[in-house]
PDB file of N, CA and C in Angstrom:
ATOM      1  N   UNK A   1       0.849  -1.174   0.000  1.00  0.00           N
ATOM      2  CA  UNK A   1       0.000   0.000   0.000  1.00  0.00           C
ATOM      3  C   UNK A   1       0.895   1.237   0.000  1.00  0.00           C
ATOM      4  N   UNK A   2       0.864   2.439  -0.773  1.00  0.00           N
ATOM      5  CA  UNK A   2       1.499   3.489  -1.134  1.00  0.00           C
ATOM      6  C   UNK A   2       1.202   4.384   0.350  1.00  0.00           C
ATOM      7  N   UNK A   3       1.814   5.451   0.647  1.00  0.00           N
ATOM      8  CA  UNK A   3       1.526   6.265   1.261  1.00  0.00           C
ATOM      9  C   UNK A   3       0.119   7.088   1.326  1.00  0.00           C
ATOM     10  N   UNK A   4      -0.017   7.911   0.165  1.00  0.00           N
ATOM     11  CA  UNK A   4      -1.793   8.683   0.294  1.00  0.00           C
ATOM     12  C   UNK A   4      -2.897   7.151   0.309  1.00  0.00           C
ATOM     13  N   UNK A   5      -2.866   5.735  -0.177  1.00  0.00           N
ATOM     14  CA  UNK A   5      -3.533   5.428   0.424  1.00  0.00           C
ATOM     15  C   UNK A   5      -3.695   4.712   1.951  1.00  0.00           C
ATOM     16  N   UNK A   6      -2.677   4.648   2.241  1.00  0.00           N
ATOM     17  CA  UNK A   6      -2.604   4.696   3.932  1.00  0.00           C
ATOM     18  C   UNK A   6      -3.316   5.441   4.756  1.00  0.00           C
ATOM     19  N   UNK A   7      -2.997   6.856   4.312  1.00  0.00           N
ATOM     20  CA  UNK A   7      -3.350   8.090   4.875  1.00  0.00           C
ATOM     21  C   UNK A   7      -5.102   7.948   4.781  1.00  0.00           C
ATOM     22  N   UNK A   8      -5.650   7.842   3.589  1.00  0.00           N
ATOM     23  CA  UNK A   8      -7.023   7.685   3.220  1.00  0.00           C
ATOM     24  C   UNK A   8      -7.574   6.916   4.190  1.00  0.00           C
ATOM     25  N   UNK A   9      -6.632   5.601   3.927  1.00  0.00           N
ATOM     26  CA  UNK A   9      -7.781   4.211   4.848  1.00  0.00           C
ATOM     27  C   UNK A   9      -7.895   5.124   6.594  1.00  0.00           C
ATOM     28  N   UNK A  10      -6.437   5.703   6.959  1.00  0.00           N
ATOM     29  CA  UNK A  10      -6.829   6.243   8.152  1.00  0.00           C
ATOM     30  C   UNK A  10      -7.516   6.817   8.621  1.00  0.00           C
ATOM     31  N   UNK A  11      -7.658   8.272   7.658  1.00  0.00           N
ATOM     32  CA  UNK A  11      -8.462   9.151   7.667  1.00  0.00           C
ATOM     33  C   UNK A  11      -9.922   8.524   7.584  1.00  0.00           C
ATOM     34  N   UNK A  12     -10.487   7.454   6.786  1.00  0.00           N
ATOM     35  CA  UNK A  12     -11.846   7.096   6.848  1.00  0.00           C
ATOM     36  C   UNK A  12     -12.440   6.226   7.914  1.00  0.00           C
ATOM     37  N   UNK A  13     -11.323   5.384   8.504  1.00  0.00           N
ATOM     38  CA  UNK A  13     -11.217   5.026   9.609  1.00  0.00           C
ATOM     39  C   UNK A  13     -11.379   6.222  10.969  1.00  0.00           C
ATOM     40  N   UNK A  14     -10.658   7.055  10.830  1.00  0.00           N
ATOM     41  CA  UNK A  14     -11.231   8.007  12.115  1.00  0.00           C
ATOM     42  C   UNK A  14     -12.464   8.713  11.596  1.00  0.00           C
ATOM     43  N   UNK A  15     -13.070   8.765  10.708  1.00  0.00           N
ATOM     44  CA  UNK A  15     -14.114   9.362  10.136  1.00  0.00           C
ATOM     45  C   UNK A  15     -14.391  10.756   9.444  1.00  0.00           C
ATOM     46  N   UNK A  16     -12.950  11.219   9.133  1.00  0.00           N
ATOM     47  CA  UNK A  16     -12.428  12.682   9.348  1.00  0.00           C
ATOM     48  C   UNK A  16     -12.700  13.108   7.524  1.00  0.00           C
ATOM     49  N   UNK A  17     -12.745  14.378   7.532  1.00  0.00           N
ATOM     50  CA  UNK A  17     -13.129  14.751   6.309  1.00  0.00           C
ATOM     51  C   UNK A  17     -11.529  14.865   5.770  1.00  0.00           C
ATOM     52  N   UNK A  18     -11.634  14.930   4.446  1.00  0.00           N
ATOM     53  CA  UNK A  18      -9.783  15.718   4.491  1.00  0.00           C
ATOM     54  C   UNK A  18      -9.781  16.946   4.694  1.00  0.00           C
ATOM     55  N   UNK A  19     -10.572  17.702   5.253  1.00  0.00           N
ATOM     56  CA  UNK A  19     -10.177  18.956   5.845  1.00  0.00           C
ATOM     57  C   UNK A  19      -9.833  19.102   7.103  1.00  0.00           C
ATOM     58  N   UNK A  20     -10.492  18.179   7.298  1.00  0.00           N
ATOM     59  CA  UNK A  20     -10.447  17.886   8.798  1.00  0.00           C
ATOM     60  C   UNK A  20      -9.207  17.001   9.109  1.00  0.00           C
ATOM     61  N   UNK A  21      -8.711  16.158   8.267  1.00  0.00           N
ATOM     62  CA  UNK A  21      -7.370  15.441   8.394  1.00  0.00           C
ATOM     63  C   UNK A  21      -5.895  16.548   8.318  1.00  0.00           C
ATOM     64  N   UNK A  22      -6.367  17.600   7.723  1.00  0.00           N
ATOM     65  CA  UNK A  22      -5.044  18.530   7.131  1.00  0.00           C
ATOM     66  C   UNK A  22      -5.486  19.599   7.773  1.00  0.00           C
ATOM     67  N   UNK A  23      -6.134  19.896   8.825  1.00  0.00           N
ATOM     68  CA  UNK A  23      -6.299  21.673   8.674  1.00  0.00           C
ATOM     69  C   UNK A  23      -5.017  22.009   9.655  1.00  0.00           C
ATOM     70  N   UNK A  24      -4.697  22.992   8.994  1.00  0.00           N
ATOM     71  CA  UNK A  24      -3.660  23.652  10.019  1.00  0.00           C
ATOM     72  C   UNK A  24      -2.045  23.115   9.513  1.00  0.00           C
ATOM     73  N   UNK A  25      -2.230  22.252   8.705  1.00  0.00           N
ATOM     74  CA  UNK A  25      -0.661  21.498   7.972  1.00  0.00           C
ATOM     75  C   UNK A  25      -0.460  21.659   6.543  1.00  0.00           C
ATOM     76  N   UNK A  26      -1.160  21.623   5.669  1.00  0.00           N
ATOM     77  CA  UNK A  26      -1.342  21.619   3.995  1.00  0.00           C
ATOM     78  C   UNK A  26      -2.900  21.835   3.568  1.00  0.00           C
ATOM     79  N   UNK A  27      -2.633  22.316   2.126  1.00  0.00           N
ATOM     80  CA  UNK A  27      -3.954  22.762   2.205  1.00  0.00           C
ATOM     81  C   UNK A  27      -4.136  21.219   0.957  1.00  0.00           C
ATOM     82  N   UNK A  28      -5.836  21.579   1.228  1.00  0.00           N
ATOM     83  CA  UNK A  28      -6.705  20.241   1.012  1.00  0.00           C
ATOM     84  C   UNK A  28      -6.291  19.942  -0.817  1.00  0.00           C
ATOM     85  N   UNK A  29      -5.865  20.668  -1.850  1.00  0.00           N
ATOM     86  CA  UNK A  29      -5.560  20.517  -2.624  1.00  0.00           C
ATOM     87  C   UNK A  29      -4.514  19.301  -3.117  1.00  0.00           C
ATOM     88  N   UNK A  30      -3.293  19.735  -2.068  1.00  0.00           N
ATOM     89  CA  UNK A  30      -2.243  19.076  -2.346  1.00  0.00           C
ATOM     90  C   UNK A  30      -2.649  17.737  -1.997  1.00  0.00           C
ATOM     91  N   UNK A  31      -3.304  17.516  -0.879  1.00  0.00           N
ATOM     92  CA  UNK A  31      -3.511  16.531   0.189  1.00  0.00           C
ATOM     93  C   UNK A  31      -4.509  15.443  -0.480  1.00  0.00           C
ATOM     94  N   UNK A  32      -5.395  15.824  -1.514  1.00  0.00           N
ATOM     95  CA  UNK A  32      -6.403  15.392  -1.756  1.00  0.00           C
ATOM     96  C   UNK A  32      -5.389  14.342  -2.899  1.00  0.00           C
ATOM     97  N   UNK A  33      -4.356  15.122  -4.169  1.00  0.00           N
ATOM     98  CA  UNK A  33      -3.556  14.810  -4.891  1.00  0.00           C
ATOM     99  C   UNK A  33      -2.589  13.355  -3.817  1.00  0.00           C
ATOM    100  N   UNK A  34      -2.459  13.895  -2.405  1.00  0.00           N
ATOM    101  CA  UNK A  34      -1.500  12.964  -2.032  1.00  0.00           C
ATOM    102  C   UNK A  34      -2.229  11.643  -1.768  1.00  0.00           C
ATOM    103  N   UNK A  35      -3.379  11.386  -1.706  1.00  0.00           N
ATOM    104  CA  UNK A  35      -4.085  10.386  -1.261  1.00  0.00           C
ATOM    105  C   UNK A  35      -4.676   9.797  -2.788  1.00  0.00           C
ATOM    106  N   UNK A  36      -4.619  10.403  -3.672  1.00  0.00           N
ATOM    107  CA  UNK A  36      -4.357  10.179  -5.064  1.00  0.00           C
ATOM    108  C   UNK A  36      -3.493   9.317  -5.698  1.00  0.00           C
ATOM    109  N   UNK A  37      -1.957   9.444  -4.786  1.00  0.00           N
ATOM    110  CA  UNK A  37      -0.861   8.919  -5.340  1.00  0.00           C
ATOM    111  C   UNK A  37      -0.525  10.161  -6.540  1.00  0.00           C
ATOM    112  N   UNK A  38      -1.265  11.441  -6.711  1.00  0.00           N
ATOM    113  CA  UNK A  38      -0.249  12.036  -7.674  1.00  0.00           C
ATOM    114  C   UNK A  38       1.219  12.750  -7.565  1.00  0.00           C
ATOM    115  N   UNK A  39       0.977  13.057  -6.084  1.00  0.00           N
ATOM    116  CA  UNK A  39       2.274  13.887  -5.409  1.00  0.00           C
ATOM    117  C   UNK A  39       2.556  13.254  -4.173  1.00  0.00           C
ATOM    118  N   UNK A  40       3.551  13.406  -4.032  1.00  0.00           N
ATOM    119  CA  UNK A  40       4.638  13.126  -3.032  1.00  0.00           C
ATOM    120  C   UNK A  40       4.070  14.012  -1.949  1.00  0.00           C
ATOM    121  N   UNK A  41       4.420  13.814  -0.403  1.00  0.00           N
ATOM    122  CA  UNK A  41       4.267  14.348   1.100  1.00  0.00           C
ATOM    123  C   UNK A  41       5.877  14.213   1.187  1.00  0.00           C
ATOM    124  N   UNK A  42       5.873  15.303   2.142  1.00  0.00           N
ATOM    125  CA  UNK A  42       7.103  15.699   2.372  1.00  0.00           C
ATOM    126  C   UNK A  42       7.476  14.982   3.930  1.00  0.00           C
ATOM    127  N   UNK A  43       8.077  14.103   4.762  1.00  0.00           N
ATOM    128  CA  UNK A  43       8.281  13.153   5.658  1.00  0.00           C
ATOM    129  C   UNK A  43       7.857  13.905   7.004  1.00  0.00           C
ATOM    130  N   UNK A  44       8.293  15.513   7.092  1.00  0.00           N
ATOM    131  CA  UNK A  44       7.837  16.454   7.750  1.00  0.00           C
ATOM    132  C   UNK A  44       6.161  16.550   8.376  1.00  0.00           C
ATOM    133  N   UNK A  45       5.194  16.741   6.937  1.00  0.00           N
ATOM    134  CA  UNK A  45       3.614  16.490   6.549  1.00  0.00           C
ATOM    135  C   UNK A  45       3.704  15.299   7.102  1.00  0.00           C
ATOM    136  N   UNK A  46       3.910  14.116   6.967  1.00  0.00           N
ATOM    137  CA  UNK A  46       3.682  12.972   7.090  1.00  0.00           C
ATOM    138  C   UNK A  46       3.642  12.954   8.921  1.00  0.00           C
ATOM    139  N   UNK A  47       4.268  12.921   9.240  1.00  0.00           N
ATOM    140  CA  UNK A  47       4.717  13.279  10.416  1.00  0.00           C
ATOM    141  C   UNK A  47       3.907  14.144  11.402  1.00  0.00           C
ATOM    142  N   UNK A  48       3.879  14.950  11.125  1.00  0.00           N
ATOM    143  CA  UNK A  48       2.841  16.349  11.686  1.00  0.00           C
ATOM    144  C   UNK A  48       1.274  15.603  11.248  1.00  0.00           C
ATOM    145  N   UNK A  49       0.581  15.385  10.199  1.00  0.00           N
ATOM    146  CA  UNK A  49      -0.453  14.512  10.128  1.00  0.00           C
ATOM    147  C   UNK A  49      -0.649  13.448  10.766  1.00  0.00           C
ATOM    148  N   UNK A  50       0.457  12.437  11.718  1.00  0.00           N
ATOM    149  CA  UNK A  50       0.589  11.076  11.808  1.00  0.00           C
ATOM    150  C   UNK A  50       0.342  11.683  13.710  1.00  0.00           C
ATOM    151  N   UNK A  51       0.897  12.386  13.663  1.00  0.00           N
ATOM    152  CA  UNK A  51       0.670  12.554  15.655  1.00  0.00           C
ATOM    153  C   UNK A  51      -0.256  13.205  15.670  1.00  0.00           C
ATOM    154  N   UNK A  52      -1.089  14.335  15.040  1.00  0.00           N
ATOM    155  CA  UNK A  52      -1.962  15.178  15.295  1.00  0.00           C
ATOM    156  C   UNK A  52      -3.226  14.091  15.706  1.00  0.00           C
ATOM    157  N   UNK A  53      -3.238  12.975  14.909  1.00  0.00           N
ATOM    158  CA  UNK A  53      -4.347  12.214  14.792  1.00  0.00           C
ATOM    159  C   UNK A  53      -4.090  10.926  15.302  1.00  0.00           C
ATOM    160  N   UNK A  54      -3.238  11.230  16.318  1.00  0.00           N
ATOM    161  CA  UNK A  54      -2.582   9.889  17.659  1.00  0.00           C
ATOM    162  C   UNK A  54      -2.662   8.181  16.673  1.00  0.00           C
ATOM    163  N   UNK A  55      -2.232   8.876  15.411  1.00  0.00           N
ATOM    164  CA  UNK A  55      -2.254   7.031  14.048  1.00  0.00           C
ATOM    165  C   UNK A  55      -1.202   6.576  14.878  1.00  0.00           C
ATOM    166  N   UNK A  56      -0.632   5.302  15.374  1.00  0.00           N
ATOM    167  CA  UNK A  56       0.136   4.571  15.403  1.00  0.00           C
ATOM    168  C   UNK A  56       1.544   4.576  14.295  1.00  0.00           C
ATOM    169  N   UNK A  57       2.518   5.161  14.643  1.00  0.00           N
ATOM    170  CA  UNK A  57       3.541   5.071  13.546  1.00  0.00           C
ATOM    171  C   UNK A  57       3.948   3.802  12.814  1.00  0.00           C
ATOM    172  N   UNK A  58       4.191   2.838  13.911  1.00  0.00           N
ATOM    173  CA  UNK A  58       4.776   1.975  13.576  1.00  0.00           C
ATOM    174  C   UNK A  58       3.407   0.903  13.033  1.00  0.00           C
ATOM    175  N   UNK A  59       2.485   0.818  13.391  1.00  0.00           N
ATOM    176  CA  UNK A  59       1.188   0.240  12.351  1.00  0.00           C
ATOM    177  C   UNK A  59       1.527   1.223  11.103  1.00  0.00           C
ATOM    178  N   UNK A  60       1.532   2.516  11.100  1.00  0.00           N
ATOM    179  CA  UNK A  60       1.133   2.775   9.364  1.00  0.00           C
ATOM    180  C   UNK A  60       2.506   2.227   8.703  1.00  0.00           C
ATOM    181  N   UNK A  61       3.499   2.549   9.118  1.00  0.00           N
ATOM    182  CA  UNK A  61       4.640   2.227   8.083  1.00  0.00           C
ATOM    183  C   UNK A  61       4.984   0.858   7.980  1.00  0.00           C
ATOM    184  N   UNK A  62       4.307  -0.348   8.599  1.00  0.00           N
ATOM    185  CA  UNK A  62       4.172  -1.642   8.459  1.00  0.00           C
ATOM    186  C   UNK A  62       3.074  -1.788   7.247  1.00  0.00           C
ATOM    187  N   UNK A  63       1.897  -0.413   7.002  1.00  0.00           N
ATOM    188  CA  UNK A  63       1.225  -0.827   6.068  1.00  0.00           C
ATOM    189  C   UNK A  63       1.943  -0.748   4.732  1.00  0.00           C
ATOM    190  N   UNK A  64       2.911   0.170   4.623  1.00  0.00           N
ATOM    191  CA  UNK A  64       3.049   1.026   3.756  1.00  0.00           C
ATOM    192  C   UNK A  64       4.764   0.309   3.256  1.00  0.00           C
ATOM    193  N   UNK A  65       5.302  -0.078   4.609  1.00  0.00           N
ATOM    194  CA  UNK A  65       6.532  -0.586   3.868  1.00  0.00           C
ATOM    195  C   UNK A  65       7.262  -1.690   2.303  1.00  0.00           C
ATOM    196  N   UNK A  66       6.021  -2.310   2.610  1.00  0.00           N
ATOM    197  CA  UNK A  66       5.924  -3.429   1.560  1.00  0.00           C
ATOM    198  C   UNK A  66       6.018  -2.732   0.363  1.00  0.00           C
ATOM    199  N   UNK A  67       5.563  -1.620  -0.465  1.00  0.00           N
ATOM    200  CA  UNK A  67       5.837  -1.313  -1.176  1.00  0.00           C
ATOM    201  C   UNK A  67       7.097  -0.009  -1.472  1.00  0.00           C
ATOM    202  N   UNK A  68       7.472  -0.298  -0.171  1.00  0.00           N
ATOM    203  CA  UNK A  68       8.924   0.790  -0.875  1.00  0.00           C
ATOM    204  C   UNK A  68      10.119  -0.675  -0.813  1.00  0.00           C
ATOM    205  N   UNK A  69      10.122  -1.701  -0.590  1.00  0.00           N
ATOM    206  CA  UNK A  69      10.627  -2.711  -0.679  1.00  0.00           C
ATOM    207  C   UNK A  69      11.665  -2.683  -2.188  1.00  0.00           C
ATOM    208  N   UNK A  70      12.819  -2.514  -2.444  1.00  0.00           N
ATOM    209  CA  UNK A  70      13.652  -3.026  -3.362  1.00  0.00           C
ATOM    210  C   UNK A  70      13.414  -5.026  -4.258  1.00  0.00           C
ATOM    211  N   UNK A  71      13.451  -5.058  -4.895  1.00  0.00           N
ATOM    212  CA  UNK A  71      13.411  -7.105  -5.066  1.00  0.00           C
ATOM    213  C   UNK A  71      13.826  -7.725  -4.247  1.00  0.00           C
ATOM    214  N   UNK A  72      14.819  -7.301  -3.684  1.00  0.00           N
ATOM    215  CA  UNK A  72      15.893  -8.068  -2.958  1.00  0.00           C
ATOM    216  C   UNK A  72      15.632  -8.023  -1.858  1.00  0.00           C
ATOM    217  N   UNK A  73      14.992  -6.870  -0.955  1.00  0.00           N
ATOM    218  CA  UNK A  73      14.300  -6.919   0.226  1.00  0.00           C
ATOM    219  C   UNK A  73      12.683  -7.426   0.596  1.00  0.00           C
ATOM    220  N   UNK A  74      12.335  -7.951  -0.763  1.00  0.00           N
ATOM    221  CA  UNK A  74      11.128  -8.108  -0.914  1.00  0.00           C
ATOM    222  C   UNK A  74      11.459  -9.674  -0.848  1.00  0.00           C
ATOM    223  N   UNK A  75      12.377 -10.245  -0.844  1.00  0.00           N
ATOM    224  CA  UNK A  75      12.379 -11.957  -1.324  1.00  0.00           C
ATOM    225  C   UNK A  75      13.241 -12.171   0.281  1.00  0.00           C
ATOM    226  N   UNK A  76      13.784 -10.999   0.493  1.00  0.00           N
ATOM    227  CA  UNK A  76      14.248 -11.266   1.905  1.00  0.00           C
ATOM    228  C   UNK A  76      13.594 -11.240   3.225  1.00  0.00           C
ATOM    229  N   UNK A  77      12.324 -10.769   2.965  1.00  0.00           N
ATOM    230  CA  UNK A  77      11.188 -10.163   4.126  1.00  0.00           C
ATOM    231  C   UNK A  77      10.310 -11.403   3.713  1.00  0.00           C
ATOM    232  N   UNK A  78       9.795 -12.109   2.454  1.00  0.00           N
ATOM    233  CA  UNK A  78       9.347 -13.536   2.310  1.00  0.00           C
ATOM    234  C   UNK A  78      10.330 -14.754   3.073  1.00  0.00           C
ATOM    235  N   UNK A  79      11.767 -14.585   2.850  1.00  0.00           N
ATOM    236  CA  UNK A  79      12.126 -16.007   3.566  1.00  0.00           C
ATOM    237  C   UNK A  79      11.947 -15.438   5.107  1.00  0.00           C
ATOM    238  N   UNK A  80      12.261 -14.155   5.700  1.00  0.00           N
ATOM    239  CA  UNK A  80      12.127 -14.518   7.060  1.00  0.00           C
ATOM    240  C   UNK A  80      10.793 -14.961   7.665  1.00  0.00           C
ATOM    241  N   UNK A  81       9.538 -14.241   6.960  1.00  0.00           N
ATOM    242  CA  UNK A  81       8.014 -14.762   7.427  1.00  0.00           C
ATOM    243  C   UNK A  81       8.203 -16.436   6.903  1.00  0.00           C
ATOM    244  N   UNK A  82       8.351 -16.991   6.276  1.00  0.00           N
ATOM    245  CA  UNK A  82       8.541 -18.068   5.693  1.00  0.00           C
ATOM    246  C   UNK A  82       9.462 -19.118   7.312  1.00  0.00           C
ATOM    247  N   UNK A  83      10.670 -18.683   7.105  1.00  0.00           N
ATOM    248  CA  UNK A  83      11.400 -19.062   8.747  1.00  0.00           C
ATOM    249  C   UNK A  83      10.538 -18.884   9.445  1.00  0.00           C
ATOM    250  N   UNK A  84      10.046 -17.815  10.137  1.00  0.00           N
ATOM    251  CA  UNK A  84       9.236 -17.578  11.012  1.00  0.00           C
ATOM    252  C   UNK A  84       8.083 -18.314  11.098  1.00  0.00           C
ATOM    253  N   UNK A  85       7.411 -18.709  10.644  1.00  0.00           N
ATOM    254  CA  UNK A  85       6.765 -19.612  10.392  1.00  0.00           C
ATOM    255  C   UNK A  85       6.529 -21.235  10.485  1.00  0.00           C
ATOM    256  N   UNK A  86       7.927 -21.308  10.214  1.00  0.00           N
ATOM    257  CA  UNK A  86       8.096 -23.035  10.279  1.00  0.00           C
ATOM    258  C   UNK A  86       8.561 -23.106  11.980  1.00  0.00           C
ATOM    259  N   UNK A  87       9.357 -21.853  11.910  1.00  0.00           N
ATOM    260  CA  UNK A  87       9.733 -21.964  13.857  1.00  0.00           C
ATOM    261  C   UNK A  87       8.494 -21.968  14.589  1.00  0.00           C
ATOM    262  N   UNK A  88       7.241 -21.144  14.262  1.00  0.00           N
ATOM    263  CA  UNK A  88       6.498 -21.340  15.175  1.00  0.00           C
ATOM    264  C   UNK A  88       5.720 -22.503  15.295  1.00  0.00           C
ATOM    265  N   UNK A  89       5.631 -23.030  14.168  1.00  0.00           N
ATOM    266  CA  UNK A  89       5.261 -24.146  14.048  1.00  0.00           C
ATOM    267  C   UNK A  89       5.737 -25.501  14.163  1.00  0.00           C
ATOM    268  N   UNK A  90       7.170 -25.453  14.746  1.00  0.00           N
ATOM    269  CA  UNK A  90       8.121 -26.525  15.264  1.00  0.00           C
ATOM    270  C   UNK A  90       8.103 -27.609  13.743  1.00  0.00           C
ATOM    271  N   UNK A  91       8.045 -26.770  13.091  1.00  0.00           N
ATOM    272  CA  UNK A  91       8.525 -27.499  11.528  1.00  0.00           C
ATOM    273  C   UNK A  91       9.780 -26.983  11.143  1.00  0.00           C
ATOM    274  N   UNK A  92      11.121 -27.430  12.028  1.00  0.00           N
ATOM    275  CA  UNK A  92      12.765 -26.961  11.790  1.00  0.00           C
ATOM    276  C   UNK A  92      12.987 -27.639  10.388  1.00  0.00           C
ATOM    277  N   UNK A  93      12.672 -28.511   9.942  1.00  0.00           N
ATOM    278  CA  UNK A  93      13.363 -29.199   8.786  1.00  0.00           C
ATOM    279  C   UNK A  93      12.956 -28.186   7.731  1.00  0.00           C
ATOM    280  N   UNK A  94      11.356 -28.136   7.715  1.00  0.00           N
ATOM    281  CA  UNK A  94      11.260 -26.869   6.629  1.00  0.00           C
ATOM    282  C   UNK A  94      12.295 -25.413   6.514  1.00  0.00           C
TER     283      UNK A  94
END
């Protein structure tokens, strides 16, 4: 999941208008574009939006990480759930 739709699912989840998600940080233009995926948020915005509205940091960027993932971190984050997995399940040979 990209960033603006993170932000979206949150925002509809707290029930908030996007004016009501941005007032006082960016205006609803840009914001509306960022939940779009047409423009970029600046880590700053992100940030200042992410505490104002007590979101969990470390839940959103677990939503969102998967897709800033490189190949190589993407096949590397599959074998550890993959490990992880067989450990919890006392399946070592797998």
């Amino acid at each position: 999941m990209k960033i603006g739709q993170a932000l979206k699912e949150e925002r509809q989840k707290l029930g908030l208008t996007q004016e009501q998600m941005i007032k006082g940080i960016i205006n609803k233009g840009h914001y509306s574009k960022i939940e779009r995926g047409l423009e970029n948020i600046s880590i700053d915005t992100l940030f200042r939006i992410i505490l104002k509205h007590h979101i969990d940091i470390s839940d959103f960027f677990n939503k969102v990480k998967y897709d800033y993932y490189t190949s190589e971190d993407k096949k590397a984050e599959e074998l550890k759930q993959k490990m992880l997995h067989a450990f919890n399940n006392n399946q070592r040979k797998k």
